[in-house]
Protein backbone atom coordinates (compact mmCIF):
# COMPACT_ATOMS: atom_id res chain seq x y z
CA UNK A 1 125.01 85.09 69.53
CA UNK A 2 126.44 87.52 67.28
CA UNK A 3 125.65 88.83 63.57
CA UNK A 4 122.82 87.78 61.67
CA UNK A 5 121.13 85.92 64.18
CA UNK A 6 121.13 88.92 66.25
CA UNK A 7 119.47 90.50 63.32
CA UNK A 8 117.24 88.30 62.56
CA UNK A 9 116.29 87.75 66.38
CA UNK A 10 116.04 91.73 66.56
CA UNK A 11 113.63 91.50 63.37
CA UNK A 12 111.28 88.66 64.64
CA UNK A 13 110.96 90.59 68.03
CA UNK A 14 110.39 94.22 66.87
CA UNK A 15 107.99 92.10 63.55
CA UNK A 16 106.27 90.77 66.70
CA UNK A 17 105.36 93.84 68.69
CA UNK A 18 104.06 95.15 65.38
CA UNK A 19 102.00 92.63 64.99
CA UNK A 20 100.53 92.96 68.75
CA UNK A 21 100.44 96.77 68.60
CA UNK A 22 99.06 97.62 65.41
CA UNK A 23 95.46 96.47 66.41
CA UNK A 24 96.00 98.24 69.87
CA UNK A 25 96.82 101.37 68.45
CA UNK A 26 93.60 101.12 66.11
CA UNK A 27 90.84 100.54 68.91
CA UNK A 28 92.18 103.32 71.23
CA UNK A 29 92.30 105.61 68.50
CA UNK A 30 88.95 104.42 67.76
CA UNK A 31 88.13 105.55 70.55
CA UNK A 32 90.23 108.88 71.20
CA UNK A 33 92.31 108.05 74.49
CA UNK A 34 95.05 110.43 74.72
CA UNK A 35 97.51 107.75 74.96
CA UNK A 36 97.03 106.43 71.38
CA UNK A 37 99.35 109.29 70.51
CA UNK A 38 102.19 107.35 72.79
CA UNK A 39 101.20 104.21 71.07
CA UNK A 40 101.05 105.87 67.83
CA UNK A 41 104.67 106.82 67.92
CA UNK A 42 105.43 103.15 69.37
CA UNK A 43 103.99 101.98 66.58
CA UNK A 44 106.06 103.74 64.08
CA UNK A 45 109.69 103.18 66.02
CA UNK A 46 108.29 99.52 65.55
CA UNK A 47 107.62 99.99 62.19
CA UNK A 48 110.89 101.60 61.74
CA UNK A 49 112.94 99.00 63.08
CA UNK A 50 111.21 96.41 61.34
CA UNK A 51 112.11 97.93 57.82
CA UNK A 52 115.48 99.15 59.06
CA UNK A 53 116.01 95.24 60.43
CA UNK A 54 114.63 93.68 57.52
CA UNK A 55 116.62 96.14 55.29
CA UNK A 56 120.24 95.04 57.19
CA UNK A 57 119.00 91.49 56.76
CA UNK A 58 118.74 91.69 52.63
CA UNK A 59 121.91 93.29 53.00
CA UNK A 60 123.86 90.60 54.44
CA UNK A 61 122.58 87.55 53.12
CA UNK A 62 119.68 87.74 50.70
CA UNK A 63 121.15 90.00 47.92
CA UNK A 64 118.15 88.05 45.71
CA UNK A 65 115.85 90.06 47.82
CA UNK A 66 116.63 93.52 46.92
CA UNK A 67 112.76 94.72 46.14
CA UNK A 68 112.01 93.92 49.77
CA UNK A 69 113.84 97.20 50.90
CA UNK A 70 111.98 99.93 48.79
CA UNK A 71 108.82 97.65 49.79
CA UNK A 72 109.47 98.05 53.38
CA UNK A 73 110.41 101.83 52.74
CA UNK A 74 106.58 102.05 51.24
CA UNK A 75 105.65 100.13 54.43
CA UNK A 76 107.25 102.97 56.63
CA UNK A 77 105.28 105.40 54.40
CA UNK A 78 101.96 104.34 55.03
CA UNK A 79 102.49 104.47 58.63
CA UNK A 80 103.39 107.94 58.86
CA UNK A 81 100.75 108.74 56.28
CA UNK A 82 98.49 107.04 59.01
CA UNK A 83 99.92 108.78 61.92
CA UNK A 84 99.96 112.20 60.41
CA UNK A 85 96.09 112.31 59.01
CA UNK A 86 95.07 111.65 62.49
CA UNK A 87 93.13 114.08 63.93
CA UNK A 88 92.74 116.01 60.62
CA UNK A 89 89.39 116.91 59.39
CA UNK A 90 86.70 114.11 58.23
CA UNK A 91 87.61 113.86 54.74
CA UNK A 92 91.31 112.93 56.06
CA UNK A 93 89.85 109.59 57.48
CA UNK A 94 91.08 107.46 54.11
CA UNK A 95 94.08 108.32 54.53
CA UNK A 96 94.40 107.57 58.09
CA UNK A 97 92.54 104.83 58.18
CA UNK A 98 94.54 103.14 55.00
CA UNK A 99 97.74 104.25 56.21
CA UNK A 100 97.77 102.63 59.29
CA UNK A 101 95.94 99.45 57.72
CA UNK A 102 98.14 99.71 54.80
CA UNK A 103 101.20 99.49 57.10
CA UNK A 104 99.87 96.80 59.56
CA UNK A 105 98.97 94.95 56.59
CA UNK A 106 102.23 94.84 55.30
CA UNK A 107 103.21 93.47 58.56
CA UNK A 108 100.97 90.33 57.91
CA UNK A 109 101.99 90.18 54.08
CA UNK A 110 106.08 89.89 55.27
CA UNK A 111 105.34 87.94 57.48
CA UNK A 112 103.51 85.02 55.86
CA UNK A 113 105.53 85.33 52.67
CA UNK A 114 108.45 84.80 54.10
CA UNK A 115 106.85 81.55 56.30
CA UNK A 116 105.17 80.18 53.30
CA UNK A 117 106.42 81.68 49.87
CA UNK A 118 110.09 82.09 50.43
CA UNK A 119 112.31 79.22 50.07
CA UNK A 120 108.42 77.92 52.38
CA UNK A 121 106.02 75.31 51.39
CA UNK A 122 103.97 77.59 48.76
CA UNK A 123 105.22 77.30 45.09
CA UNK A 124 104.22 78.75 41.67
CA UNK A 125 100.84 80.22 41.62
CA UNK A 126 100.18 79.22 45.16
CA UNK A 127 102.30 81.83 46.82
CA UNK A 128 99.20 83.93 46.06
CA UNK A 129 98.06 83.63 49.02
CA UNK A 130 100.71 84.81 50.92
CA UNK A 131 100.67 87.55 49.08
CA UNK A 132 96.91 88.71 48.29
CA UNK A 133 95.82 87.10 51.40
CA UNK A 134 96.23 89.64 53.70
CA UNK A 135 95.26 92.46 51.67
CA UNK A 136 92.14 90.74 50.52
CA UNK A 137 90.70 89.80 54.30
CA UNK A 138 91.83 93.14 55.55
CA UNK A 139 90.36 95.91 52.79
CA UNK A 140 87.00 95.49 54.07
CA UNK A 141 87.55 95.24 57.58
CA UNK A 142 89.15 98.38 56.82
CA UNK A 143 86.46 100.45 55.11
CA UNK A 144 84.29 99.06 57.71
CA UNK A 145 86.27 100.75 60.27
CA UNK A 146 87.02 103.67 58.18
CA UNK A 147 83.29 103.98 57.87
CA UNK A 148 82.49 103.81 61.83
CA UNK A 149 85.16 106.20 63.23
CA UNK A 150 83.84 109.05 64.84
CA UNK A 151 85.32 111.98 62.79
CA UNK A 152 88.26 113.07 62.94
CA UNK A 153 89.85 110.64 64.75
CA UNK A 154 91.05 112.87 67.66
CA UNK A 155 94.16 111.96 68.81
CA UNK A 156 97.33 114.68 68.17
């Protein structure tokens, strides 16, 4: 194997232990364990080399999908926003607790547009749901948790 399927293998893999990690990282932060701040940096080389993968993958063959890179950039963004309001004072828990979410649902957004809504099954006004979907289940599962976090979140 060589080239883009490399790429694309790398991409699925590191999209994957986003995926898996991103809910890990939010319960033992939840619950202050010392080693969320290991997972916490995990999470954002994951990140990173999700958006730096997905970037080198519009690169190479989807020219059409340009936007996706300063998307994934915003993606990156959010997860550092996440990571650095941790462990800052109460009022910082929006923008921890959105950051992260924000990021993780990104994650989810990618990856069911690009398994339904590109060149996928869902057409026209239908791809909707790839795209709102995510963001519409997971906003109130993230107040909710925004709203039961001990504060702050103790874990730099």
């Amino acid at each position: 194997m060589s080239g883009y399927p490399v790429l694309l293998a790398s991409h699925v893999m590191v999209g994957t232990a986003g995926l898996l990690l991103g809910p890990v990282l939010a319960w033992a932060d939840a619950r202050a364990w010392r080693q969320a701040r290991g997972l916490g940096d995990w999470y954002l080389g994951v990140l990173a080399a999700v958006c730096l993968t997905a970037t080198g993958m519009v690169w190479w063959r989807r020219h059409d999908l340009w936007w996706l890179i300063p998307v994934s950039a915003l993606t990156f963004t959010l997860g550092v926003l996440g990571r650095r309001a941790a462990g800052r004072p109460a009022g910082w828990t929006h923008a921890y607790v959105h950051g992260l979410g924000g990021s993780y649902i990104a994650l989810w957004t990618a990856t069911l547009v690009v398994a339904f809504a590109i060149d996928g099954p869902l057409y026209g006004s239908a791809q909707l749901v790839a795209w709102l979907g995510p963001t519409l289940v997971a906003l109130p599962l993230l107040e909710l948790w925004r709203r039961r976090l001990p504060a702050p979140v103790a874990v730099r």
